[in-house]
N, C-alpha and C. Protein backbone atom coordinates (compact mmCIF):
# COMPACT_ATOMS: atom_id res chain seq x y z
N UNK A 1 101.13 111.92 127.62
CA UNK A 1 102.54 112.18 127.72
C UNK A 1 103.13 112.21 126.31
N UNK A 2 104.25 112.88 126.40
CA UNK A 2 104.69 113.04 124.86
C UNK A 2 106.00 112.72 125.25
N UNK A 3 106.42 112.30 124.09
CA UNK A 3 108.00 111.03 124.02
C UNK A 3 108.72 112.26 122.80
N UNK A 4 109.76 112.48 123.43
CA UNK A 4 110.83 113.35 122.75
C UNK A 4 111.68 112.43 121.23
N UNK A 5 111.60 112.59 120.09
CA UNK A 5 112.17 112.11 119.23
C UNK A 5 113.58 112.18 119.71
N UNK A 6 114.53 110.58 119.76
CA UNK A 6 115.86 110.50 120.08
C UNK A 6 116.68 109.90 118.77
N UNK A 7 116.35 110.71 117.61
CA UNK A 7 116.76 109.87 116.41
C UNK A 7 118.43 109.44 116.43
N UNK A 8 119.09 108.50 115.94
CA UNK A 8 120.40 108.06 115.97
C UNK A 8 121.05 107.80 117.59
N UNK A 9 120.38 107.89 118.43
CA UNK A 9 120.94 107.69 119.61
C UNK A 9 120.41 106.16 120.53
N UNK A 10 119.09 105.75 119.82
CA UNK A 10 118.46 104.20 120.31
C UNK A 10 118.93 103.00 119.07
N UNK A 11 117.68 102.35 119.19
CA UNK A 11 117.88 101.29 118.02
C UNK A 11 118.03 101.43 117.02
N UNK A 12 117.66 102.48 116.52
CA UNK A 12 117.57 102.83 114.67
C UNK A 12 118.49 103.14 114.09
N UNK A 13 120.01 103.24 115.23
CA UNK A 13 121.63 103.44 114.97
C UNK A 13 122.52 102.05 115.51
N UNK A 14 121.64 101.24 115.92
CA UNK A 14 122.27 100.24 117.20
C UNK A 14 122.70 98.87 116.72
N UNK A 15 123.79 97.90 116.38
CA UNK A 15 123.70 96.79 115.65
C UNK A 15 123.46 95.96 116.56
N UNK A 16 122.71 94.34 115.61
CA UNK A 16 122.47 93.78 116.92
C UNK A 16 121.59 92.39 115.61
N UNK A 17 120.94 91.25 115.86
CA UNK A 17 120.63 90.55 115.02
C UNK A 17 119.14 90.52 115.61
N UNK A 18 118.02 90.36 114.80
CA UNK A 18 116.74 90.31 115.12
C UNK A 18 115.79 89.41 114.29
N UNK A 19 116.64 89.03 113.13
CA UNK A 19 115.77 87.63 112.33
C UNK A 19 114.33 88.27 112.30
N UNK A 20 113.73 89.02 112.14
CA UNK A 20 112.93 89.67 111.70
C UNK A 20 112.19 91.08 111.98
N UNK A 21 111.14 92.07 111.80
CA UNK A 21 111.25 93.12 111.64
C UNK A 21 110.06 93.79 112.26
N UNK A 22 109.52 92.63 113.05
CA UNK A 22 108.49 93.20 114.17
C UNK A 22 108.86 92.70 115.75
N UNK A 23 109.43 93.88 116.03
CA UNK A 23 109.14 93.94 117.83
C UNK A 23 108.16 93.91 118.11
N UNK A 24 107.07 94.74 117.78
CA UNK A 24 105.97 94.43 118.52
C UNK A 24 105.02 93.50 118.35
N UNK A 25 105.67 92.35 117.15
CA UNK A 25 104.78 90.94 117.33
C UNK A 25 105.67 90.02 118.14
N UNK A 26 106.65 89.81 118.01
CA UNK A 26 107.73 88.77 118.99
C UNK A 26 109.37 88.70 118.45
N UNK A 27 110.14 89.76 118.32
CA UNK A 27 111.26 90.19 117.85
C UNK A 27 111.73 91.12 118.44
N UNK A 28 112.92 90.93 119.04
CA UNK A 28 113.91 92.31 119.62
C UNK A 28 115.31 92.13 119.19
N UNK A 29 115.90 92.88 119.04
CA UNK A 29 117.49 93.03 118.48
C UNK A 29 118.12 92.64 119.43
N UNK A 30 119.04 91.79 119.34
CA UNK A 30 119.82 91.19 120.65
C UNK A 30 121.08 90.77 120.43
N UNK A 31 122.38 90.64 120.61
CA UNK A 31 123.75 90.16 120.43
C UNK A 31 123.50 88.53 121.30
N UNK A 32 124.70 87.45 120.34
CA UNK A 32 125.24 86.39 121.04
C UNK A 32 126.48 86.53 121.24
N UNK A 33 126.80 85.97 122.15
CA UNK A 33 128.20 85.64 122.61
C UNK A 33 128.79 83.81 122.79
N UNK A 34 129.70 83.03 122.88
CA UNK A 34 129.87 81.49 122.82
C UNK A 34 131.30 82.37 123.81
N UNK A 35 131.09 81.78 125.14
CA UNK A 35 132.42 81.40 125.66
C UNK A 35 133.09 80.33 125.59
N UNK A 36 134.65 79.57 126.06
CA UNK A 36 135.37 78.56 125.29
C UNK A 36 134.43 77.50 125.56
N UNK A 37 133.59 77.32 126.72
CA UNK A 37 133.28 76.00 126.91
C UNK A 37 131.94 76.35 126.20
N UNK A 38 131.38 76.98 124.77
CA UNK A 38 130.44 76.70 124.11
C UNK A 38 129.06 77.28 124.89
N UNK A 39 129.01 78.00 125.83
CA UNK A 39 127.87 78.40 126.44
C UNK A 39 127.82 79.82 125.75
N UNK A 40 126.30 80.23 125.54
CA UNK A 40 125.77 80.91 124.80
C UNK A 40 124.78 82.10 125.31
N UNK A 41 125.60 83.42 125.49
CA UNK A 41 125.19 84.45 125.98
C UNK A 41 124.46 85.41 125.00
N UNK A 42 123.31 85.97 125.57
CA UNK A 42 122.63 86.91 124.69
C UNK A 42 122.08 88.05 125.71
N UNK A 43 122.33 89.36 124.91
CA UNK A 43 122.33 90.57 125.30
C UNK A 43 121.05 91.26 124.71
N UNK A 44 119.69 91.55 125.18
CA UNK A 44 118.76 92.35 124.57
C UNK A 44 118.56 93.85 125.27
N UNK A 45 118.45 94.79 124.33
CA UNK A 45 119.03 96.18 124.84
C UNK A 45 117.50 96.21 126.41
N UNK A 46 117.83 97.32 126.97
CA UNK A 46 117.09 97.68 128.40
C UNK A 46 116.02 98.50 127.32
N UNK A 47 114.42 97.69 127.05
CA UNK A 47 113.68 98.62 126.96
C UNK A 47 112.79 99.04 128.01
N UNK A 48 112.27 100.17 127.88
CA UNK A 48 111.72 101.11 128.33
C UNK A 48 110.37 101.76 127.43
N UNK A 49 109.40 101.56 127.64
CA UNK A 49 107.81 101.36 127.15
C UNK A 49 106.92 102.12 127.87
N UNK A 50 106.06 103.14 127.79
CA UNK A 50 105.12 103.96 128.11
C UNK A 50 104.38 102.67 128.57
N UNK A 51 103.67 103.36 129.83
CA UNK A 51 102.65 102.16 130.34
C UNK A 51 100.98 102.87 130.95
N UNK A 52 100.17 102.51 130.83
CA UNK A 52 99.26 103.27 130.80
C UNK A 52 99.00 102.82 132.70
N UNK A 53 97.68 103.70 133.27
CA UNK A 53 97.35 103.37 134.43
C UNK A 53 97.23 102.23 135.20
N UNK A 54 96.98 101.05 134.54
CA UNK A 54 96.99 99.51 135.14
C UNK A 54 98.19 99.10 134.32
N UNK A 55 99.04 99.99 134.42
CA UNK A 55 100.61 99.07 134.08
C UNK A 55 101.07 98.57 132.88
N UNK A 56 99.99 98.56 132.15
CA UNK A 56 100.13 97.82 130.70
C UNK A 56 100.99 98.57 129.75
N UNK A 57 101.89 97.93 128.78
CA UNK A 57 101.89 98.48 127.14
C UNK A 57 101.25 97.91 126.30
N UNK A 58 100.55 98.67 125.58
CA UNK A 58 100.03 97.94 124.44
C UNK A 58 100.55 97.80 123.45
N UNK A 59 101.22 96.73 122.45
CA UNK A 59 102.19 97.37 121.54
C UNK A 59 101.91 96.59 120.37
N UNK A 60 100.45 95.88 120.27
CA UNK A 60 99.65 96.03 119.35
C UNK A 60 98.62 95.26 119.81
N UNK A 61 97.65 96.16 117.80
CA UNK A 61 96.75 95.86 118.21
C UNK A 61 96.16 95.99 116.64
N UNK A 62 94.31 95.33 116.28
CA UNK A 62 94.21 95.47 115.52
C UNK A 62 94.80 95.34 113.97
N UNK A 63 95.28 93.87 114.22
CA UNK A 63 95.82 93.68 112.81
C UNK A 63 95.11 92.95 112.12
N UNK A 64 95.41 93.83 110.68
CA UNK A 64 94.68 93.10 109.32
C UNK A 64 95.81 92.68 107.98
N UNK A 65 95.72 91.86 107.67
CA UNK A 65 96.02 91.18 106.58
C UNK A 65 95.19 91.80 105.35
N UNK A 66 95.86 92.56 104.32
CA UNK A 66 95.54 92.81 103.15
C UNK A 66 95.72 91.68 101.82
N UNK A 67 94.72 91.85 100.87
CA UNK A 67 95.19 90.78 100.00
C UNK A 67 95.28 92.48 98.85
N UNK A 68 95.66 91.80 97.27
CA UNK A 68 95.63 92.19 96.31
C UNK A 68 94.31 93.13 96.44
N UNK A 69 93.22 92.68 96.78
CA UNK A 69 92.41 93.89 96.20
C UNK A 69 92.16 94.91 97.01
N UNK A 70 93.13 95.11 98.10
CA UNK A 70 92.64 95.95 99.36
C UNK A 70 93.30 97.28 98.67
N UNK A 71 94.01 97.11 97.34
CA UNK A 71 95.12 98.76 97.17
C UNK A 71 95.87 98.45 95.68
N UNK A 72 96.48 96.96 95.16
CA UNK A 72 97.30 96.92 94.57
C UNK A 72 96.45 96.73 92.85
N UNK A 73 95.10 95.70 93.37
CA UNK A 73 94.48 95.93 91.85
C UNK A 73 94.21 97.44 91.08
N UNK A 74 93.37 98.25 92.33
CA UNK A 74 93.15 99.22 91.49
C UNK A 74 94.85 100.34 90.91
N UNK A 75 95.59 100.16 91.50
CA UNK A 75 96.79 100.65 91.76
C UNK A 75 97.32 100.15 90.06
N UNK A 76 96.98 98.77 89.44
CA UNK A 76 97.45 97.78 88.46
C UNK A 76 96.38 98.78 87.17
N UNK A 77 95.27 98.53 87.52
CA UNK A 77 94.16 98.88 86.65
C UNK A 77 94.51 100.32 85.87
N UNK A 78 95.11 101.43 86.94
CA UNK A 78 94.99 102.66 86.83
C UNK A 78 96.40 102.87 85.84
N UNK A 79 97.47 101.95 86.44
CA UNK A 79 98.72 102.13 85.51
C UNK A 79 98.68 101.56 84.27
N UNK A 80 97.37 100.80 83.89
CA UNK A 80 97.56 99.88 82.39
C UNK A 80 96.35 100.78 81.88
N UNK A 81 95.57 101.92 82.35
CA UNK A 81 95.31 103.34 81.47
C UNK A 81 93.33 103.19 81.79
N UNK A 82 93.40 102.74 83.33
CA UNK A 82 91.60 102.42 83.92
C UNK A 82 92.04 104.03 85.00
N UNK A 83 90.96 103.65 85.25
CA UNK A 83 90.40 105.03 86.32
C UNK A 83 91.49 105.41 87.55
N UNK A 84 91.98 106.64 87.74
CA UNK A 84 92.65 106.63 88.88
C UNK A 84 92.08 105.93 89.69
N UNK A 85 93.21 105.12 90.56
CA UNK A 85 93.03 104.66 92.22
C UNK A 85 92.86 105.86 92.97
N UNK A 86 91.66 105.72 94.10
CA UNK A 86 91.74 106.93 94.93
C UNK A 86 92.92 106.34 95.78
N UNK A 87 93.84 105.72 96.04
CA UNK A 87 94.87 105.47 96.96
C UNK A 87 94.50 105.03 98.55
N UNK A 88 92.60 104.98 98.25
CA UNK A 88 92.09 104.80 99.78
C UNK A 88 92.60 102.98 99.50
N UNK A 89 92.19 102.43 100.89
CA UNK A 89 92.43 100.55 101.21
C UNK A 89 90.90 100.28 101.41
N UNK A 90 90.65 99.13 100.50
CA UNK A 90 89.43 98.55 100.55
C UNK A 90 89.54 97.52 101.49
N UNK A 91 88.63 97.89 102.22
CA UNK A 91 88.74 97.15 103.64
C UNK A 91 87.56 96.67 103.88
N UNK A 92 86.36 96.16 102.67
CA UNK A 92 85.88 94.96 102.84
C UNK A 92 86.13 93.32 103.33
N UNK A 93 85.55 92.70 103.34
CA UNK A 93 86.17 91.45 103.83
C UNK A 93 86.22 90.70 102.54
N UNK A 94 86.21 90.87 101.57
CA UNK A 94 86.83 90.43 100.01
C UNK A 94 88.11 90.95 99.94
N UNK A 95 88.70 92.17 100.57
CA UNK A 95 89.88 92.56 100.56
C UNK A 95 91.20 92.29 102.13
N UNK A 96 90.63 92.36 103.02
CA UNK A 96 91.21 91.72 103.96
C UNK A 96 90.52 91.03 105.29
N UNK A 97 91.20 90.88 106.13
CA UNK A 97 91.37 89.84 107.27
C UNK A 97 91.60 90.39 108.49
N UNK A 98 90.91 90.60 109.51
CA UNK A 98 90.79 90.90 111.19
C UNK A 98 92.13 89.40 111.54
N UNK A 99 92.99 89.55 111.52
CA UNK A 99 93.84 88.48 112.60
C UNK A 99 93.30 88.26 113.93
N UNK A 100 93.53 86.88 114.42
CA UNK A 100 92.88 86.97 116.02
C UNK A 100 94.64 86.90 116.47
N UNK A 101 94.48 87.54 117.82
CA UNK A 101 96.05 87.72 118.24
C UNK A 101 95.46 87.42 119.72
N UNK A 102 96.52 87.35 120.44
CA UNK A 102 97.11 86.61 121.57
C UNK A 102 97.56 87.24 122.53
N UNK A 103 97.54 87.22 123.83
CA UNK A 103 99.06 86.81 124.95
C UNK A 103 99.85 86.41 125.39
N UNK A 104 100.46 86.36 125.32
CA UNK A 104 101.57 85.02 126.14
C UNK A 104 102.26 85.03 126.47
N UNK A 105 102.92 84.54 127.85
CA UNK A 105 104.16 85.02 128.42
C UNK A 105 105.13 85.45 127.86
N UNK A 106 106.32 85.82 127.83
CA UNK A 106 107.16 86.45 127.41
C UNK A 106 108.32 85.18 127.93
N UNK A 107 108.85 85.13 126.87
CA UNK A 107 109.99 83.89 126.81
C UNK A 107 111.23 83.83 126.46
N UNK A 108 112.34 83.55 126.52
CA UNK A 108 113.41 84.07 126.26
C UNK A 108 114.24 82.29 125.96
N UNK A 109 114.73 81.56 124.40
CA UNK A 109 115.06 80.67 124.40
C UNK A 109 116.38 80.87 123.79
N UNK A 110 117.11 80.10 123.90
CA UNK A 110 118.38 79.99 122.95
C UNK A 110 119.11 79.20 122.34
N UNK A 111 118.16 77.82 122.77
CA UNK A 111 118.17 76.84 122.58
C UNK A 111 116.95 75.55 121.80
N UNK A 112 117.30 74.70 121.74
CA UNK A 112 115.73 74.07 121.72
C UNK A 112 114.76 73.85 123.45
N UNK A 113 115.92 73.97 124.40
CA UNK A 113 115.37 73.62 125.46
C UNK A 113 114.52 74.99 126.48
N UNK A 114 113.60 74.62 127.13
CA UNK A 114 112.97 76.00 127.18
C UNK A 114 113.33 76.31 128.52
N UNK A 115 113.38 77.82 128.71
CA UNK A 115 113.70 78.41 130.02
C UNK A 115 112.57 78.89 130.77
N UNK A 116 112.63 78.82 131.79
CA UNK A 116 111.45 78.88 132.93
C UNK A 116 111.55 80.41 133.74
């Protein structure tokens, strides 16, 4: 299936607070609200996610952690007058890191106290 580009009309025009810059590790853009008696409403937009035949999204996968030598040494070397960088990522395991990643329910807090 192919997903129609909706530029300026979703999130990428939408204000909203997200304290950081991956949705698809555990971050979504969401509004608060405090009515008088101090109770604390939050609004996260209606997403909507391609799902494959057993229902799933996958919305990641395969992450690696780069250090310095996966791109930026030779990148250093080449600007102080050493061999062009081919601009490829050294993706030995002297240069980065397979992350082990997870599942886990999906949780929604707003507090210290947790919701069920």
């Amino acid at each position: 299936m192919v997903y129609k580009f909706i530029y300026d009309r979703r999130l990428d025009t939408q204000e909203g607070n997200s304290y950081g810059g991956a949705q698809e590790l555990n971050t979504v853009p969401y509004f608060t609200v405090k009515d008088d008696q101090g109770i604390t409403y939050s609004k996260v937009y209606n997403f909507i996610y391609p799902v494959d035949e057993k229902g799933r999204t996958i919305l990641m996968q395969d992450v690696k952690y780069y250090s310095n030598r996966a791109l930026s040494n030779a990148l250093l070397k080449w600007q102080k007058g050493g061999q062009a960088s081919s601009g490829k990522f050294n993706t030995s395991a002297a240069a980065c890191f397979m992350a082990p990643i997870e599942v886990r329910p999906i949780s929604c807090e707003q507090t210290d106290e947790k919701n069920s």
